[in-house]
PDB file of N, CA and C in Angstrom:
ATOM      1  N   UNK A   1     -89.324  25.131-100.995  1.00  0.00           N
ATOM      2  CA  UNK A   1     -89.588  26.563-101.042  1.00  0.00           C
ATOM      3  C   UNK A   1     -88.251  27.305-100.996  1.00  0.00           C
ATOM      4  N   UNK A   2     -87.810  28.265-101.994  1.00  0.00           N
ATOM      5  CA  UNK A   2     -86.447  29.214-102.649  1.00  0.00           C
ATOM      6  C   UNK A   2     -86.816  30.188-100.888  1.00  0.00           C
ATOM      7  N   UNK A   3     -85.412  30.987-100.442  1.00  0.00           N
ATOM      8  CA  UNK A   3     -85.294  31.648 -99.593  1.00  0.00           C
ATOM      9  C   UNK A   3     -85.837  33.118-100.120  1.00  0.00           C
ATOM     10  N   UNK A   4     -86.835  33.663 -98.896  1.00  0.00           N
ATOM     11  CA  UNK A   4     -87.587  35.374 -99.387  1.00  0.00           C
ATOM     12  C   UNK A   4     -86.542  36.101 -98.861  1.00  0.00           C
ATOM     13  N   UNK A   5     -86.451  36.993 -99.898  1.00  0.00           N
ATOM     14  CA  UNK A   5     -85.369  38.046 -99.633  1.00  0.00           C
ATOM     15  C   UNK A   5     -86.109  39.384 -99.174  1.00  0.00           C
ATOM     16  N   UNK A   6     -86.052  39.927 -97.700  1.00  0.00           N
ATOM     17  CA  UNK A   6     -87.097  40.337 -97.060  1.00  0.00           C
ATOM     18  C   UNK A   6     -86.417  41.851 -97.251  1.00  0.00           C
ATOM     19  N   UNK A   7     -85.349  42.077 -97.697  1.00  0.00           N
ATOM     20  CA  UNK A   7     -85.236  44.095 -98.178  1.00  0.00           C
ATOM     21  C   UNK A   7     -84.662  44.311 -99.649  1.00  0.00           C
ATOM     22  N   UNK A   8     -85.138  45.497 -99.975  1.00  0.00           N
ATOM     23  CA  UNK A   8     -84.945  45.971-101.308  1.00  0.00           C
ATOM     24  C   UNK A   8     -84.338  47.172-101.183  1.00  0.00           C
ATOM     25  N   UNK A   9     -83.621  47.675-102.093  1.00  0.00           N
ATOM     26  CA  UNK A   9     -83.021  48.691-101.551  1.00  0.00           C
ATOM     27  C   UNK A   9     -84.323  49.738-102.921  1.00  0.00           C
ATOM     28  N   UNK A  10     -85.298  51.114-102.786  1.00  0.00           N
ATOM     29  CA  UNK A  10     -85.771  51.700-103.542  1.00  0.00           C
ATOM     30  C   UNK A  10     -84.828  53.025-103.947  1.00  0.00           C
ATOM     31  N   UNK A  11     -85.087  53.322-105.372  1.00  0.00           N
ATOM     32  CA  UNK A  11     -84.472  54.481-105.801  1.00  0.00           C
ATOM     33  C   UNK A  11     -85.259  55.417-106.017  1.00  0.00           C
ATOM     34  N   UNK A  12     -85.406  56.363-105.279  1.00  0.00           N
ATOM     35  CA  UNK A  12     -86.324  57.681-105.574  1.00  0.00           C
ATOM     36  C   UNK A  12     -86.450  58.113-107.147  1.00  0.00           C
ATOM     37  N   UNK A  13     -87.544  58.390-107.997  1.00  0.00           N
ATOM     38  CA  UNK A  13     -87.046  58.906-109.077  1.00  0.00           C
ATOM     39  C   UNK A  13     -87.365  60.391-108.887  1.00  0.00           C
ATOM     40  N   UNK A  14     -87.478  60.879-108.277  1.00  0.00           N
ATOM     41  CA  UNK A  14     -87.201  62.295-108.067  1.00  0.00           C
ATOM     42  C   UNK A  14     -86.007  62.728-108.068  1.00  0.00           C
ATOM     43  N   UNK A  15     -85.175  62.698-106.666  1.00  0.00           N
ATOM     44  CA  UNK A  15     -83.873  62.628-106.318  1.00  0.00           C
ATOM     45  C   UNK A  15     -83.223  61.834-106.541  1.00  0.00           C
ATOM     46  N   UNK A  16     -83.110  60.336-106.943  1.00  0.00           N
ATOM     47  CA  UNK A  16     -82.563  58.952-107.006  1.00  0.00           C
ATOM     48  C   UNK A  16     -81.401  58.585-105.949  1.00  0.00           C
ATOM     49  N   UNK A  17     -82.033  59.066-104.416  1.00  0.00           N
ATOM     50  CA  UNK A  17     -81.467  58.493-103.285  1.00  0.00           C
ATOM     51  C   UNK A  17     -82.140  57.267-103.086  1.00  0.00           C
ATOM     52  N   UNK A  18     -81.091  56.165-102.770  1.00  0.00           N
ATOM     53  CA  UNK A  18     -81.515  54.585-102.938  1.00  0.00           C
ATOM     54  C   UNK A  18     -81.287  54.755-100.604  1.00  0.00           C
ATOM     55  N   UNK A  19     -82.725  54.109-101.247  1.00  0.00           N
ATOM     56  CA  UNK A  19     -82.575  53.615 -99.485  1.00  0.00           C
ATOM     57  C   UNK A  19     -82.982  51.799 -99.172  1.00  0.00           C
ATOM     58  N   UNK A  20     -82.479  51.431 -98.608  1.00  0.00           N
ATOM     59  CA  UNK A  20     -83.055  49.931 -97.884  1.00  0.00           C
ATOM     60  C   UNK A  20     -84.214  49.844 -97.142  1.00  0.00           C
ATOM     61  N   UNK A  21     -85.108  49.185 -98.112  1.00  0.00           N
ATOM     62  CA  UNK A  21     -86.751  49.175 -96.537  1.00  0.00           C
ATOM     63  C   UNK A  21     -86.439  47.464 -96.499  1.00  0.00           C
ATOM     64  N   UNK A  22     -87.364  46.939 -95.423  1.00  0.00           N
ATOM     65  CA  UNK A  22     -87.743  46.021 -95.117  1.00  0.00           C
ATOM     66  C   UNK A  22     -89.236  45.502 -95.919  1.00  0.00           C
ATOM     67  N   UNK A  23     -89.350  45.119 -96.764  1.00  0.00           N
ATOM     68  CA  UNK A  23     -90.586  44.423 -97.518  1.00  0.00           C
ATOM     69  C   UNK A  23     -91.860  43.543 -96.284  1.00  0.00           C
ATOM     70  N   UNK A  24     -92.812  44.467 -96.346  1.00  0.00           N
ATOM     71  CA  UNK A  24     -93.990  43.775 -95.837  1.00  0.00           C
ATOM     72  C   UNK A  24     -94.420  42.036 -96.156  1.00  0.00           C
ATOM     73  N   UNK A  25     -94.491  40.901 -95.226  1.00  0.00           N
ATOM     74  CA  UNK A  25     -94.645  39.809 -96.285  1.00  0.00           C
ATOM     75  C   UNK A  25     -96.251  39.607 -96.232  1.00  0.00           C
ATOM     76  N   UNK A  26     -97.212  40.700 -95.594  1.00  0.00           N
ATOM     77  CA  UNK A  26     -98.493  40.230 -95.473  1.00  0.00           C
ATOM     78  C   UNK A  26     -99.426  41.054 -96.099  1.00  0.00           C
ATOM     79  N   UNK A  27     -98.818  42.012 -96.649  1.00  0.00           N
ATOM     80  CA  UNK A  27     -99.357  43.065 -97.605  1.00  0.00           C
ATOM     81  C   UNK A  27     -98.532  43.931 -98.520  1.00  0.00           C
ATOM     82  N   UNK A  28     -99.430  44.366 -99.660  1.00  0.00           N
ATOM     83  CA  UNK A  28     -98.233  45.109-100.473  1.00  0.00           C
ATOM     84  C   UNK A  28     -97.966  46.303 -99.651  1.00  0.00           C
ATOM     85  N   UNK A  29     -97.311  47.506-100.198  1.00  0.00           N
ATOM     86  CA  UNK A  29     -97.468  48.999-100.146  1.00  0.00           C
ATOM     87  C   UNK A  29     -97.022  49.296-101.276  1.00  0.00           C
ATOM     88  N   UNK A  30     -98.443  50.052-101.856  1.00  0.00           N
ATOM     89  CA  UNK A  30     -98.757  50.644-102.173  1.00  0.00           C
ATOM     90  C   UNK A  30     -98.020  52.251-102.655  1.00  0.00           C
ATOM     91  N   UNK A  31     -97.578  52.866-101.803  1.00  0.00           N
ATOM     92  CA  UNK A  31     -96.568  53.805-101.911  1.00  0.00           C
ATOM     93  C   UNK A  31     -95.978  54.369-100.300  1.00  0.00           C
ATOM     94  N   UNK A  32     -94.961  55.022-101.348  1.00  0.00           N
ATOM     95  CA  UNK A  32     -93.677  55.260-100.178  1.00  0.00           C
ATOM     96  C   UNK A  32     -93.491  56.563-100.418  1.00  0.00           C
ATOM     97  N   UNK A  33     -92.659  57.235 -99.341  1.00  0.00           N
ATOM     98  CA  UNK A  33     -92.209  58.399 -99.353  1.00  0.00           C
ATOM     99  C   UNK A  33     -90.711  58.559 -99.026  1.00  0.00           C
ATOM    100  N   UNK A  34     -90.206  59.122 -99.747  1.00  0.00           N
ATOM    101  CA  UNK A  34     -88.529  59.733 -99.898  1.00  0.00           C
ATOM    102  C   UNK A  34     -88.454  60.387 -98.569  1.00  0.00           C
ATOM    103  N   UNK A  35     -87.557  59.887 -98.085  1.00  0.00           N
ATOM    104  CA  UNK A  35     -87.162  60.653 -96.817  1.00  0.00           C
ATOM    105  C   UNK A  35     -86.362  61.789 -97.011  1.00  0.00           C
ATOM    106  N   UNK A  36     -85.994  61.997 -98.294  1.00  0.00           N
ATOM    107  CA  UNK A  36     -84.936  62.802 -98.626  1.00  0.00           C
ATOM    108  C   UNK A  36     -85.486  64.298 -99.408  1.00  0.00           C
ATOM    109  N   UNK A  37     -86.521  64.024-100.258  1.00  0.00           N
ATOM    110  CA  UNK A  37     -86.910  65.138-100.406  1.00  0.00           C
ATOM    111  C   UNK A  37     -88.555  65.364-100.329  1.00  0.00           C
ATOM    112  N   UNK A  38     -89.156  64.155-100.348  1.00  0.00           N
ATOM    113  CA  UNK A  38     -90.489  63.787 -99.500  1.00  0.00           C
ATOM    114  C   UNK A  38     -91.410  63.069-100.739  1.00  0.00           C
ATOM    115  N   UNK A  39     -91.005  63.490-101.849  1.00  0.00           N
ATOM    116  CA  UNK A  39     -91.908  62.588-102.998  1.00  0.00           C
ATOM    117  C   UNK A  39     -93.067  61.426-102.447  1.00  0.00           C
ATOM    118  N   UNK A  40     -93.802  61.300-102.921  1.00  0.00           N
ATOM    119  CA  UNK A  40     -94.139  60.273-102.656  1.00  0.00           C
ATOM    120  C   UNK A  40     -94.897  59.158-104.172  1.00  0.00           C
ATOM    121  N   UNK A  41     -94.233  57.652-103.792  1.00  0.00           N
ATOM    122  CA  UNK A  41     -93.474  57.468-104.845  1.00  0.00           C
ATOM    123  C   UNK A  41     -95.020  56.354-104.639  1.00  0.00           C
ATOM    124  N   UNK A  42     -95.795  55.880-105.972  1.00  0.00           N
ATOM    125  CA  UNK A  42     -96.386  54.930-106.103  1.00  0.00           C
ATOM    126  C   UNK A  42     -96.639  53.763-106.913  1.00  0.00           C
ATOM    127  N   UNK A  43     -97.023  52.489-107.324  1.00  0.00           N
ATOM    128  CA  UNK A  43     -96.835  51.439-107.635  1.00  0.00           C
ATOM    129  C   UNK A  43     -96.997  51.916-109.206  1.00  0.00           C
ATOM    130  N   UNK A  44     -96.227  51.351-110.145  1.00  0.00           N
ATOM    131  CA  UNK A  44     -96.714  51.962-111.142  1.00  0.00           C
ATOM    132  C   UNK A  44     -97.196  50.540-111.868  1.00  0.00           C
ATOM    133  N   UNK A  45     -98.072  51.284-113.452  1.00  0.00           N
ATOM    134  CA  UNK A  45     -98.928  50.009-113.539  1.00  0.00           C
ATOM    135  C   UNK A  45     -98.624  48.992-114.271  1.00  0.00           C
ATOM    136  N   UNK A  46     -99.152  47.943-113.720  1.00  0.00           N
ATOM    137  CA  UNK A  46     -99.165  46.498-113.736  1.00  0.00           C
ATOM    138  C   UNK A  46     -98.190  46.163-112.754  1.00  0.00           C
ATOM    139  N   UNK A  47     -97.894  46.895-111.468  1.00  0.00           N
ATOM    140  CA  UNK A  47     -97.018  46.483-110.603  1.00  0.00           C
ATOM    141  C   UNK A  47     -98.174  45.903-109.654  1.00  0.00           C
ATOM    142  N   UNK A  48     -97.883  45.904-108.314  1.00  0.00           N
ATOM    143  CA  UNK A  48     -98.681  45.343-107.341  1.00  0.00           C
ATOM    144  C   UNK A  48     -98.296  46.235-106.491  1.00  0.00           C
ATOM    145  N   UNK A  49     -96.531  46.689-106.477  1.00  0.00           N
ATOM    146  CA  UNK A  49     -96.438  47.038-105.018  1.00  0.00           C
ATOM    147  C   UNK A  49     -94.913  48.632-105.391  1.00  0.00           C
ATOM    148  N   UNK A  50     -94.852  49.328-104.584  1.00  0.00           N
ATOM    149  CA  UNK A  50     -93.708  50.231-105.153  1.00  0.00           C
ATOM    150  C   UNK A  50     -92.476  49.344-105.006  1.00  0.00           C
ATOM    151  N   UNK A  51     -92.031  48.125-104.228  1.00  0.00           N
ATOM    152  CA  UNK A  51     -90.810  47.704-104.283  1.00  0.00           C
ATOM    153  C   UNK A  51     -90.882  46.433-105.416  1.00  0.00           C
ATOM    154  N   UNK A  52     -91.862  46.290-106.369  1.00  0.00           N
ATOM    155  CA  UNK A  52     -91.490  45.855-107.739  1.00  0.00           C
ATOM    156  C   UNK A  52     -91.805  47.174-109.052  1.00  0.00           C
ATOM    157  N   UNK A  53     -92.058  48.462-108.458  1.00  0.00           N
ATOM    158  CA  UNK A  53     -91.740  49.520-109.366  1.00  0.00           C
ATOM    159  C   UNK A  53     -90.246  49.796-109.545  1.00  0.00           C
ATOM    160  N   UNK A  54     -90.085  50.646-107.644  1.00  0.00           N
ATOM    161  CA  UNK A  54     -88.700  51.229-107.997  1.00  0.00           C
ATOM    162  C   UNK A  54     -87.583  50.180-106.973  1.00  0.00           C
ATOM    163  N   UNK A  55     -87.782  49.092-106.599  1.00  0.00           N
ATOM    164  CA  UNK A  55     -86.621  48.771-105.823  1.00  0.00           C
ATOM    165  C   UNK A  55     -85.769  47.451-106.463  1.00  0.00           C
ATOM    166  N   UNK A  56     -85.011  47.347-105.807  1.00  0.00           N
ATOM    167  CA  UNK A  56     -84.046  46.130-107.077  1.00  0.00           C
ATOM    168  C   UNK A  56     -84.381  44.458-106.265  1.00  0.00           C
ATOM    169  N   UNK A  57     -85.436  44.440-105.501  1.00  0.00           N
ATOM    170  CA  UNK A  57     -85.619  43.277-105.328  1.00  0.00           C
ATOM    171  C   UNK A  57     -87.431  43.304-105.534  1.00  0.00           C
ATOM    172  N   UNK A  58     -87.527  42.024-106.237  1.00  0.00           N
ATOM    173  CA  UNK A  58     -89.578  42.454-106.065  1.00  0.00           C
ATOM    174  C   UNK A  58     -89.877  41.561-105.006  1.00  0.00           C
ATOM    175  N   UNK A  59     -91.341  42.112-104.762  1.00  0.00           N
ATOM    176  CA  UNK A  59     -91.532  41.610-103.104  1.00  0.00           C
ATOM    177  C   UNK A  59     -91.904  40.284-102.780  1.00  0.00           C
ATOM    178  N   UNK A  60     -92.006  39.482-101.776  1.00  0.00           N
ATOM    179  CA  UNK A  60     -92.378  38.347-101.624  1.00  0.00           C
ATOM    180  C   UNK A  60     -92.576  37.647-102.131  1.00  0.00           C
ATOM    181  N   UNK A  61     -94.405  37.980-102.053  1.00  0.00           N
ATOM    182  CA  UNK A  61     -95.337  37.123-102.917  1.00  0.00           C
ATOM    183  C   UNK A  61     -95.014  36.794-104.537  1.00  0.00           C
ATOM    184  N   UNK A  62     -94.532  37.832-105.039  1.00  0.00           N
ATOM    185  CA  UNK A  62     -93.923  37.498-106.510  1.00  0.00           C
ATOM    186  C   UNK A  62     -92.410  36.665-107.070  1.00  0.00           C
ATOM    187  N   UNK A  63     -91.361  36.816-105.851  1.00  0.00           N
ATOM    188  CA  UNK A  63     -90.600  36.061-105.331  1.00  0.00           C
ATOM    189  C   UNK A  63     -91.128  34.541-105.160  1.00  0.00           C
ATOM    190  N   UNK A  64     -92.018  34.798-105.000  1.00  0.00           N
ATOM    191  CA  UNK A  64     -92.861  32.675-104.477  1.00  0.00           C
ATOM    192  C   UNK A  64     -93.411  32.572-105.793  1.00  0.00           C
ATOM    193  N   UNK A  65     -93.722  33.059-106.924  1.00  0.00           N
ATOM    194  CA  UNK A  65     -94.530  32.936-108.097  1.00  0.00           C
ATOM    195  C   UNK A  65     -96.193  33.063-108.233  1.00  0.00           C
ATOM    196  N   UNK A  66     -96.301  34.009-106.442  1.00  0.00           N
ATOM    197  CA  UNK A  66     -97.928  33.885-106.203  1.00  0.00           C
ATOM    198  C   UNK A  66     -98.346  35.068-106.808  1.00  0.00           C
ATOM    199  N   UNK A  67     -99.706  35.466-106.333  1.00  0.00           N
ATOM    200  CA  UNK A  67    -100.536  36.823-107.112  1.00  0.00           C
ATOM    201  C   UNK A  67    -100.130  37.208-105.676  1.00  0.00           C
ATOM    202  N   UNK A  68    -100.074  38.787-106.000  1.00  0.00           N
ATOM    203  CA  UNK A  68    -100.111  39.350-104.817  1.00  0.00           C
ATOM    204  C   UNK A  68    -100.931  40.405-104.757  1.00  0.00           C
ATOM    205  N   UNK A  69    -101.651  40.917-103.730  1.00  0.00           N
ATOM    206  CA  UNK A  69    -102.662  41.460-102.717  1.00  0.00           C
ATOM    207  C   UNK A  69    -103.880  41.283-104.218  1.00  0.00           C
TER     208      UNK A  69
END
């Protein structure tokens, strides 16, 4: 089993302030909110989760080659 890379850094596309979250490994999310100007940012489609929309790492489960949520 390859090592999970457990943060992504997301880029707002509103403002495109990049922040670092910590990736859930037991569920997706669904959407996030910009701390910066409050957007709130959601999975877009055929994604699963907003940190394989807008962040530069995709999450877990897709990382392992599984289906996720």
């Amino acid at each position: 089993m390859s090592m999970i890379t457990r943060e992504s850094t997301i880029t707002c596309s509103n403002c495109s302030l990049k922040t670092t979250e910590t990736m859930p490994t037991d569920s997706c999310q669904f959407f996030w909110e910009c701390p910066n100007c409050g957007e709130v940012l959601k999975a877009g489609e055929g994604d699963c989760c907003v940190f394989c929309t807008y962040g530069d790492t995709s999450c877990p489960p897709i990382q392992q080659e599984q289906d996720c949520c």
